[in-house]
C-alpha atoms as a PDB file:
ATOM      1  CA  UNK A   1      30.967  42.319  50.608  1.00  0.00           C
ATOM      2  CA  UNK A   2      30.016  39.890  47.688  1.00  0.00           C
ATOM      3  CA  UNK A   3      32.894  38.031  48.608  1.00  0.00           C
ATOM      4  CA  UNK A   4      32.249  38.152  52.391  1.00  0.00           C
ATOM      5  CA  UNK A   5      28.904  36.321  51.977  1.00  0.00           C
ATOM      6  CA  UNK A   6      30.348  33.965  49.626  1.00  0.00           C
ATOM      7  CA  UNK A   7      32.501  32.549  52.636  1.00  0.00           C
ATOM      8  CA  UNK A   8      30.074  33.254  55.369  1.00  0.00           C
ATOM      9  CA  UNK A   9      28.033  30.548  53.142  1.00  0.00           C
ATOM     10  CA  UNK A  10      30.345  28.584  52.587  1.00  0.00           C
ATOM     11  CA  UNK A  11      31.236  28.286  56.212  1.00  0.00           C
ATOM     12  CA  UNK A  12      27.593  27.978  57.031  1.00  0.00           C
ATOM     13  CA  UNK A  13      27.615  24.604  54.642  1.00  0.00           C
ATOM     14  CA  UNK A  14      30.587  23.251  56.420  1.00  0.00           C
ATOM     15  CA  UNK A  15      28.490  23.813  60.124  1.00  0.00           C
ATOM     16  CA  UNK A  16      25.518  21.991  58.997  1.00  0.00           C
ATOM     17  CA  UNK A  17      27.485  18.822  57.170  1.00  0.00           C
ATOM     18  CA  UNK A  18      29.562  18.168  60.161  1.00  0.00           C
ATOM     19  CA  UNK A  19      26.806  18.622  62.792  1.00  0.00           C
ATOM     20  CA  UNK A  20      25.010  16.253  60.509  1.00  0.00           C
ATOM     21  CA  UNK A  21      21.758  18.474  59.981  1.00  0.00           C
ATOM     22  CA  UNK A  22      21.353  18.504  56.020  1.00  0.00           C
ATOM     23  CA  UNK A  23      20.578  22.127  54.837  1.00  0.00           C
ATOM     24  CA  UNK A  24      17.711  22.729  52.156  1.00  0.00           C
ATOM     25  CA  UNK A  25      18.853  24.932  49.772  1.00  0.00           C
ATOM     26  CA  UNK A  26      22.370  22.899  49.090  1.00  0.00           C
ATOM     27  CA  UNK A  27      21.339  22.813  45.094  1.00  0.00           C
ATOM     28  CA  UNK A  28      18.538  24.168  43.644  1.00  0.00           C
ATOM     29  CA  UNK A  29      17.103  20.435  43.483  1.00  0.00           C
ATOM     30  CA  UNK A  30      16.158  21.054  47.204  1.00  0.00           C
ATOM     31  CA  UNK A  31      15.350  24.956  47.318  1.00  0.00           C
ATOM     32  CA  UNK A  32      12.635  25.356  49.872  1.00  0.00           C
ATOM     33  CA  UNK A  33      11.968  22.007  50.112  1.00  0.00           C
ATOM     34  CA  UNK A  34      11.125  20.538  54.340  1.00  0.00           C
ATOM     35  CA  UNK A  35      13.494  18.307  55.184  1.00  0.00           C
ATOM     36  CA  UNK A  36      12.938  14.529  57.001  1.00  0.00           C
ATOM     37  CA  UNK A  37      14.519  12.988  59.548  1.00  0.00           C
ATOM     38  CA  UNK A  38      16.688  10.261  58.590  1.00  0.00           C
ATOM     39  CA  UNK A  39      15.179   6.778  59.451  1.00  0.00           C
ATOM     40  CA  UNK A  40      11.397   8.178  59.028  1.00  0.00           C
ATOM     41  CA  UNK A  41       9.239   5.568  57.334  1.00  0.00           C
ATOM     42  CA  UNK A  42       5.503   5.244  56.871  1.00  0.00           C
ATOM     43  CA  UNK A  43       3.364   2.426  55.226  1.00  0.00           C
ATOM     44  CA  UNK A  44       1.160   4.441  52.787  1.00  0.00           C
ATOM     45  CA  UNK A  45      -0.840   1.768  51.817  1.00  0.00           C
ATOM     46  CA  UNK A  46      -1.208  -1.869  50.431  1.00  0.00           C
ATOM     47  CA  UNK A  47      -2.253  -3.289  47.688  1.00  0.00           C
ATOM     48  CA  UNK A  48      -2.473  -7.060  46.142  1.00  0.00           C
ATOM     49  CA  UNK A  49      -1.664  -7.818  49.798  1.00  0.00           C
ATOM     50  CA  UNK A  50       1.615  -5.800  49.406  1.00  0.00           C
ATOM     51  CA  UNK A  51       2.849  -2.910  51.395  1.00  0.00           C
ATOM     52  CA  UNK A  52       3.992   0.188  50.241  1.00  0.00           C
ATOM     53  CA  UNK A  53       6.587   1.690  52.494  1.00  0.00           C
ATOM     54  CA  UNK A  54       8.515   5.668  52.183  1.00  0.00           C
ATOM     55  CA  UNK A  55      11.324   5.632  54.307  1.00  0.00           C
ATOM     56  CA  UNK A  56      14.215   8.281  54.038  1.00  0.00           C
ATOM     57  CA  UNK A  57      17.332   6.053  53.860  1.00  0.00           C
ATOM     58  CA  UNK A  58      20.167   5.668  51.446  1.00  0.00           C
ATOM     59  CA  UNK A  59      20.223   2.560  49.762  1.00  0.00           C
ATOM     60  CA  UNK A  60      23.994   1.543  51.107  1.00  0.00           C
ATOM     61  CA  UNK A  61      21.860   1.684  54.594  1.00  0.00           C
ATOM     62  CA  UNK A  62      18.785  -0.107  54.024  1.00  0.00           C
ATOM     63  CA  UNK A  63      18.348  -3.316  55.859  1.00  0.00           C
ATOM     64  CA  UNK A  64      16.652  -5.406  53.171  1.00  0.00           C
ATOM     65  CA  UNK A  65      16.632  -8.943  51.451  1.00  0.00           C
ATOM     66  CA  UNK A  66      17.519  -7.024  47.984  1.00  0.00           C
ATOM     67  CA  UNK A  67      18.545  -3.324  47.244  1.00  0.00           C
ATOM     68  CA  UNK A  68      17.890  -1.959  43.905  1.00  0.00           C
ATOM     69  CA  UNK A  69      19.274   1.320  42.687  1.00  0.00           C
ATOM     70  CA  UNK A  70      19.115   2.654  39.083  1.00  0.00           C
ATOM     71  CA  UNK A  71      22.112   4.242  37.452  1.00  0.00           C
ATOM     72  CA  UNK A  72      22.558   6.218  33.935  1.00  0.00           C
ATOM     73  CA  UNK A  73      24.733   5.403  31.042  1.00  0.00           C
ATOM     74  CA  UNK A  74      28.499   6.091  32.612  1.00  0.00           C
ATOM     75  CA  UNK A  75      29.419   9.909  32.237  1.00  0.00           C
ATOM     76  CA  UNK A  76      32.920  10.772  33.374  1.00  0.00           C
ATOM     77  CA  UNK A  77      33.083  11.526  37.441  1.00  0.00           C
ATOM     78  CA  UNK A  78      28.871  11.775  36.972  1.00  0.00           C
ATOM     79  CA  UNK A  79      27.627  10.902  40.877  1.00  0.00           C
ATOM     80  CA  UNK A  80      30.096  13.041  41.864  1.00  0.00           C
ATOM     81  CA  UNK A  81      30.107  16.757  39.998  1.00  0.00           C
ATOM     82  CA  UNK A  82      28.558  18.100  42.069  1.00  0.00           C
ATOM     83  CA  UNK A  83      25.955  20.694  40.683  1.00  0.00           C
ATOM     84  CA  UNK A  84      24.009  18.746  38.846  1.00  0.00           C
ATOM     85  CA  UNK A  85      24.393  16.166  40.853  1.00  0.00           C
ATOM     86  CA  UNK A  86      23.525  15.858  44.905  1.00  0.00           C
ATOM     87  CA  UNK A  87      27.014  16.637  46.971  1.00  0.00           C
ATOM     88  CA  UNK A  88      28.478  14.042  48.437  1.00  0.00           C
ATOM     89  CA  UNK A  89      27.039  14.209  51.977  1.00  0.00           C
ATOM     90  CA  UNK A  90      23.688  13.673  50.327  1.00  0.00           C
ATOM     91  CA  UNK A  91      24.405  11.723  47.661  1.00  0.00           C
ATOM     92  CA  UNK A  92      23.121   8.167  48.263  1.00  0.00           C
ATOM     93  CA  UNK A  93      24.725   6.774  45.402  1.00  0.00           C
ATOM     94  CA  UNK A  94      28.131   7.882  45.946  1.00  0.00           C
ATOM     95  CA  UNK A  95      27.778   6.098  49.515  1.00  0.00           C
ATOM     96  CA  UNK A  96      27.089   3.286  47.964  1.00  0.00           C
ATOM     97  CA  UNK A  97      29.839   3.315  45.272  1.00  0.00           C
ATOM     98  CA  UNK A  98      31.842   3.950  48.601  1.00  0.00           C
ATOM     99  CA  UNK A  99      30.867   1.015  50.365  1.00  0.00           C
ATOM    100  CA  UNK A 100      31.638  -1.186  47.498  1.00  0.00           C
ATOM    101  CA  UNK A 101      35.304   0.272  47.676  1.00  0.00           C
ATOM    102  CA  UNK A 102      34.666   1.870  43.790  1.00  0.00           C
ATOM    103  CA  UNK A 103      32.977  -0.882  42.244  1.00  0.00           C
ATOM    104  CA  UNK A 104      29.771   0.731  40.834  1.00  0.00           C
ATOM    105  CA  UNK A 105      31.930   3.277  39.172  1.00  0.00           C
ATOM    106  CA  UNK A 106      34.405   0.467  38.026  1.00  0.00           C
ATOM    107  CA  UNK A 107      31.986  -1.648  36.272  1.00  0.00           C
ATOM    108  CA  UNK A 108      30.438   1.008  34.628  1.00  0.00           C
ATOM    109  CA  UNK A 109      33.953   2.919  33.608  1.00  0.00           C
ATOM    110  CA  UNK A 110      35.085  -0.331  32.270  1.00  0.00           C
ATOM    111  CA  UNK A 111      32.068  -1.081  30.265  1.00  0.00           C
ATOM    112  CA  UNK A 112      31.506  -4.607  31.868  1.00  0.00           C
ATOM    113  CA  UNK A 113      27.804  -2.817  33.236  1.00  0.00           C
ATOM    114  CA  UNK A 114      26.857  -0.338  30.675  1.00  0.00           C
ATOM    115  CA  UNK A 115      23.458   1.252  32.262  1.00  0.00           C
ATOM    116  CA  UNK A 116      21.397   0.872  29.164  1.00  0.00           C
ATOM    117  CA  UNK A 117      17.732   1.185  29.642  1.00  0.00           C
ATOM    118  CA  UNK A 118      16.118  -1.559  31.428  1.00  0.00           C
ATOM    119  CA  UNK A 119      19.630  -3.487  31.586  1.00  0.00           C
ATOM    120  CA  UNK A 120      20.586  -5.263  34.931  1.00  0.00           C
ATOM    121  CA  UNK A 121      23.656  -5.953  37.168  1.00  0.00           C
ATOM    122  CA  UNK A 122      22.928  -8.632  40.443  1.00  0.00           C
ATOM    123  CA  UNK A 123      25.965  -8.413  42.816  1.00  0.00           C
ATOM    124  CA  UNK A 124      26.672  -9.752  45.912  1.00  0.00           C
ATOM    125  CA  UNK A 125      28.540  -7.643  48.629  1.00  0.00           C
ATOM    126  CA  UNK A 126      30.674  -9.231  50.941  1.00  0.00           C
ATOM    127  CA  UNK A 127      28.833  -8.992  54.477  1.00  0.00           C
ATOM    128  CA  UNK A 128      28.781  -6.183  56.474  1.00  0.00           C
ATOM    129  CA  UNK A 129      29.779  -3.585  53.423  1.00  0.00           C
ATOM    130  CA  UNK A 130      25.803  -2.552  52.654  1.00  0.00           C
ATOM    131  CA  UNK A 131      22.439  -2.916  54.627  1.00  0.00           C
ATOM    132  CA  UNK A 132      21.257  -5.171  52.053  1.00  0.00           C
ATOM    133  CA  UNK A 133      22.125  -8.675  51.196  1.00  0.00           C
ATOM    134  CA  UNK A 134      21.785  -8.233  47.528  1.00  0.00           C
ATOM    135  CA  UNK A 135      22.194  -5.143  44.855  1.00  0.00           C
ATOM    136  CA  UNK A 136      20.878  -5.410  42.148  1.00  0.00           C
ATOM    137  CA  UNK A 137      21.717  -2.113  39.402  1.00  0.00           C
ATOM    138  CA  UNK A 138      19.099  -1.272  36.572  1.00  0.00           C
ATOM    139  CA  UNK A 139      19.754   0.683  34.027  1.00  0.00           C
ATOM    140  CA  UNK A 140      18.219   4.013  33.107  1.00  0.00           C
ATOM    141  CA  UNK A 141      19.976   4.375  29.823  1.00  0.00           C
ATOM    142  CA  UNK A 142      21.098   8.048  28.447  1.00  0.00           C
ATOM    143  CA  UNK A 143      20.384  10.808  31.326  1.00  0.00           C
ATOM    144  CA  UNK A 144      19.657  13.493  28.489  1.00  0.00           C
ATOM    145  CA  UNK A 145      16.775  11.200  27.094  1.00  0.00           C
ATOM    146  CA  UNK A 146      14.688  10.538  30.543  1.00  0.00           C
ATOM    147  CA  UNK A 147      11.593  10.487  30.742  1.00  0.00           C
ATOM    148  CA  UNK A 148       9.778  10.239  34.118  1.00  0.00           C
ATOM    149  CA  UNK A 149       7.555   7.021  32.030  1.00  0.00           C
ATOM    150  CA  UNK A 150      10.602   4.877  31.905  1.00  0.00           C
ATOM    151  CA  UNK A 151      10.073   4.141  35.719  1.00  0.00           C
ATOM    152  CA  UNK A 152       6.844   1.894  35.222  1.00  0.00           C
ATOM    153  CA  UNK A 153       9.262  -0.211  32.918  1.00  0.00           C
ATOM    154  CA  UNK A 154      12.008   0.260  35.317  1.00  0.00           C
ATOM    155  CA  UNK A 155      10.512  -0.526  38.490  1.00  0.00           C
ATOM    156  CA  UNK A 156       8.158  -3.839  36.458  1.00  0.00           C
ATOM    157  CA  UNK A 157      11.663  -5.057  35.842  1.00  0.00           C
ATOM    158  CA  UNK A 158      12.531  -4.537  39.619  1.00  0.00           C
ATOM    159  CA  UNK A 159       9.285  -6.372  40.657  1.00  0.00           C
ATOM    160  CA  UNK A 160      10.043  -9.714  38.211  1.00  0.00           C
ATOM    161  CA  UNK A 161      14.098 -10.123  39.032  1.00  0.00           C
ATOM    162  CA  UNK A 162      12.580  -9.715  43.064  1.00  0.00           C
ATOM    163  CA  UNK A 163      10.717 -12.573  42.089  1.00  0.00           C
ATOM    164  CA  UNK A 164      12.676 -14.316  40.478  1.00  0.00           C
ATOM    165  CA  UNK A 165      15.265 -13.765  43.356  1.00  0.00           C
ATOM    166  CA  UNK A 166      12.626 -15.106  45.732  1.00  0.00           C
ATOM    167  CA  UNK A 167      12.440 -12.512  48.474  1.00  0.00           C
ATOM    168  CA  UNK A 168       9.316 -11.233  50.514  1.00  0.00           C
ATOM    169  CA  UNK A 169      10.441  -7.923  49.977  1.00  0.00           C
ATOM    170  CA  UNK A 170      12.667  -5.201  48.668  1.00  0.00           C
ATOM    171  CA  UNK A 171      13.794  -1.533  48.882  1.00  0.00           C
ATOM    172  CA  UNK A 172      14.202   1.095  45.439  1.00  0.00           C
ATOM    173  CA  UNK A 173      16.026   3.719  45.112  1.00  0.00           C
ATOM    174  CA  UNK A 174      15.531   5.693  41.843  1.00  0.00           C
ATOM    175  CA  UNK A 175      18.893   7.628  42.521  1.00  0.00           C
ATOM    176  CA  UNK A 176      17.257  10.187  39.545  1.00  0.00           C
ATOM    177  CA  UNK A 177      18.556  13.539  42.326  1.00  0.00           C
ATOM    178  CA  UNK A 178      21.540  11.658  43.118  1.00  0.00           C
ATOM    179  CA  UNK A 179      22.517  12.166  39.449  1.00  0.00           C
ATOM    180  CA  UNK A 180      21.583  15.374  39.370  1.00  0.00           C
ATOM    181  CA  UNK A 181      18.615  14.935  37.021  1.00  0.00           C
ATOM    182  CA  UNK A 182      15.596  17.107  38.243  1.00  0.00           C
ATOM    183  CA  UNK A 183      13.044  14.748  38.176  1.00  0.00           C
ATOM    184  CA  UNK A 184       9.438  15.450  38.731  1.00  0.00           C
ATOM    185  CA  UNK A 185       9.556  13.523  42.359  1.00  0.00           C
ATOM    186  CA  UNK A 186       6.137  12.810  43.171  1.00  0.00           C
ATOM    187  CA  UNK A 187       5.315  11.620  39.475  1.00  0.00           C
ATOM    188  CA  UNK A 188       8.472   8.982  39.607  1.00  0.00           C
ATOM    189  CA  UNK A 189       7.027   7.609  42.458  1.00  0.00           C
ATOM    190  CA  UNK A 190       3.456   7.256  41.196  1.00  0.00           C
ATOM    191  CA  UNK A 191       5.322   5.357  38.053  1.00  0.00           C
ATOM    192  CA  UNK A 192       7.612   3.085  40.186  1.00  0.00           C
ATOM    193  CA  UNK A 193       4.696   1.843  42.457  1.00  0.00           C
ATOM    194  CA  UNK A 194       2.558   1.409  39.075  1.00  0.00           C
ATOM    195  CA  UNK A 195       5.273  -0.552  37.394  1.00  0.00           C
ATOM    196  CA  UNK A 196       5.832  -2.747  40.502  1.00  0.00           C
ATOM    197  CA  UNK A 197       2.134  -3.792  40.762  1.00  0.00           C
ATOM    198  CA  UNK A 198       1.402  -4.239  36.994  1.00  0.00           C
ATOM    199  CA  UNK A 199       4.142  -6.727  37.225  1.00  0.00           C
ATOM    200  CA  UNK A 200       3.031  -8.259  40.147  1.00  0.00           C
ATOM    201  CA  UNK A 201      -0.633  -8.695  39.239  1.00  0.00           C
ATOM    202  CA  UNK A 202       0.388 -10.214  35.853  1.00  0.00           C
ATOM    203  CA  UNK A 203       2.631 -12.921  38.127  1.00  0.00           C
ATOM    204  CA  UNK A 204      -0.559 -13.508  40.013  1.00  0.00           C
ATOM    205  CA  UNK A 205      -2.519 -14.092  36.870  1.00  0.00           C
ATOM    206  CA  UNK A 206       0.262 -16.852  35.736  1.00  0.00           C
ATOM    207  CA  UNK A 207      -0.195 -18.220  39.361  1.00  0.00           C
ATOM    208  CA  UNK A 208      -3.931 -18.816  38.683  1.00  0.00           C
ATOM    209  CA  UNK A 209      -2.982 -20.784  35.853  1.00  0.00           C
ATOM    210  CA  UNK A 210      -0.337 -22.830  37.116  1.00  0.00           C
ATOM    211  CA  UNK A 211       2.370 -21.536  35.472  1.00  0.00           C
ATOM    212  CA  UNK A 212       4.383 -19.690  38.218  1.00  0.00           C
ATOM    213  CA  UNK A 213       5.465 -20.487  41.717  1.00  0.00           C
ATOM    214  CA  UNK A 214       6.700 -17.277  42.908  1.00  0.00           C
ATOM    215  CA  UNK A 215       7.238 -16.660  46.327  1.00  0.00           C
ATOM    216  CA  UNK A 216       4.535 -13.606  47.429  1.00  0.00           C
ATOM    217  CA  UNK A 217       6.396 -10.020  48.027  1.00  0.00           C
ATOM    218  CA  UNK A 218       4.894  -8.269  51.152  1.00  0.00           C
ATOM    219  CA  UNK A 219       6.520  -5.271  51.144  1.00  0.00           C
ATOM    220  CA  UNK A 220       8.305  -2.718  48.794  1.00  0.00           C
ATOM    221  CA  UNK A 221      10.151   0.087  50.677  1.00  0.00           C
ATOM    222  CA  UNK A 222      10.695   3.570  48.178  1.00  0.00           C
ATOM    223  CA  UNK A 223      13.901   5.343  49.423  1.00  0.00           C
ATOM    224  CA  UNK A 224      13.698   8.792  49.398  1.00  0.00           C
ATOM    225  CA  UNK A 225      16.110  11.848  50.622  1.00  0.00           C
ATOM    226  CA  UNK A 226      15.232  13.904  53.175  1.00  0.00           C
ATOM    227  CA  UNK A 227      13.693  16.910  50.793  1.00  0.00           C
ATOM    228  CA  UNK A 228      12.077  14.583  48.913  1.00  0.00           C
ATOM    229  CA  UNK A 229      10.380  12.545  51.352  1.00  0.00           C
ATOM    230  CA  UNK A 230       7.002  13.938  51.361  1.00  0.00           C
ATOM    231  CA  UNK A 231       6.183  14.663  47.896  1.00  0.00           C
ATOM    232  CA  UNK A 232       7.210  11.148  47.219  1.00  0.00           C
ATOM    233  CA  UNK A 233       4.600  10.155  49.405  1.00  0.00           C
ATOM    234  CA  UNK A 234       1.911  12.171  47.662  1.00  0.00           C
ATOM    235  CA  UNK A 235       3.311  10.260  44.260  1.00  0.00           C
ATOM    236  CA  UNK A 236       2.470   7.265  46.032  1.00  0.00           C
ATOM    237  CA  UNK A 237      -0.201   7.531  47.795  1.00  0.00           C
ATOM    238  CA  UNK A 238      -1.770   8.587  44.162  1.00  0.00           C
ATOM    239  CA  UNK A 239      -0.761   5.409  42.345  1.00  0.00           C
ATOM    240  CA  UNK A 240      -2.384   3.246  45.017  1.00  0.00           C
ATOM    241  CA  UNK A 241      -5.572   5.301  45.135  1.00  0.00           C
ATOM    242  CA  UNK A 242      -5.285   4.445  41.354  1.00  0.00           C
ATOM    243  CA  UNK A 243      -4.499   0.775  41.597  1.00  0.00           C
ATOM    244  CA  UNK A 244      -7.038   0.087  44.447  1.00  0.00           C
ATOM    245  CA  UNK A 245     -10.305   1.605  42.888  1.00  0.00           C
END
């Protein structure tokens, strides 16, 4: 019997990944958790004249100027053991490593990108392999030592390379589920859309003294999966409450 529901599971896995509907309860990461349809997006706010966008997307999908995904110190096969981290089918990382033909887990086998904290990787993908016309990798340093604070410094690192870059806007992807870490989702949100204005508003206070002539961001867009879409929302919906008062 034990057996027998261990393959009627299994089978029931298989039906939902081919018919493309994603299941809930693939890892305990997404036990009881509602699901999102893929493409859903909602502005949940602005501020400093910039909107915040959720959208459920994978990062090798997202139509955008520059893609940012974060990535751990290089564990053997990490993106891809799957417990801890997401299976394949919903692993948005491992699509993108897949679109690059290897690459991500390449340069950080070989050493040449190491994932420390706060350390970053620009590439540029041929056309037509991602949704985004640049990737840019930041580091999140040793998965055993996270904390959900590194994001602010994380995500004020995205905001000043976007800059620097000069684009209007940009997606993030935290990839934290992806890598099987079991992240406190709303929380990393609040810090990534915290980090991302602090930055911002200190740019602006450089601008009112003549010393930068950054082109203005209009939009960030935070990827999220489709179990994770909402309470990502309520993380960010909380940091611009907080920023806007």
């Amino acid at each position: 019997m034990k057996n027998l529901k261990h393959l009627l599971g299994s089978l029931l896995l298989i039906a939902f990944i081919s018919t493309g509907i994603v299941p809930v309860t693939v890892t305990a990461q997404t036990t009881q958790a509602k699901t999102t349809a893929l493409g859903t997006h909602a502005i949940w706010g602005t501020v400093n004249g910039i909107a915040i966008e959720g959208m459920v997307q994978g990062p090798s999908a997202q139509v955008t100027p520059l893609q940012i995904a974060c990535v751990f110190e290089y564990t053997e096969g990490d993106i891809f053991n799957s417990p801890p981290a997401l299976p394949a089918p919903l692993n948005g990382m491992v699509h993108l490593d897949e679109a690059l033909k290897g690459l991500i887990t390449e340069v950080r086998k070989s050493g040449k990108f190491n994932g420390h904290a706060l350390e970053t990787l620009l590439i540029t993908p041929p056309a037509g392999t991602l949704g985004g016309k640049q990737l840019l990798l930041i580091g999140l340093g040793d998965r055993n030592a996270f904390t959900p604070e590194l994001m602010v410094s994380v995500s004020s690192v995205a905001m000043r390379e976007a800059l620097k870059l000069g684009v209007d806007s940009y997606a993030f992807a935290s990839d934290l589920k992806d890598a099987g870490i079991d992240s406190p989702t709303a929380l990393v949100a609040e810090n990534v859309v915290k980090g991302a204005i602090e930055a911002y508003r200190t740019d602006v206070w450089l601008k009112e003294k003549g010393l930068s002539n950054s082109k203005p961001i209009t939009k960030i867009t935070l990827l999220a999966g489709p179990a994770f879409y909402t309470v990502a929302g309520d993380g960010i919906k909380k940091a611009i409450t907080t920023l806007t008062k």
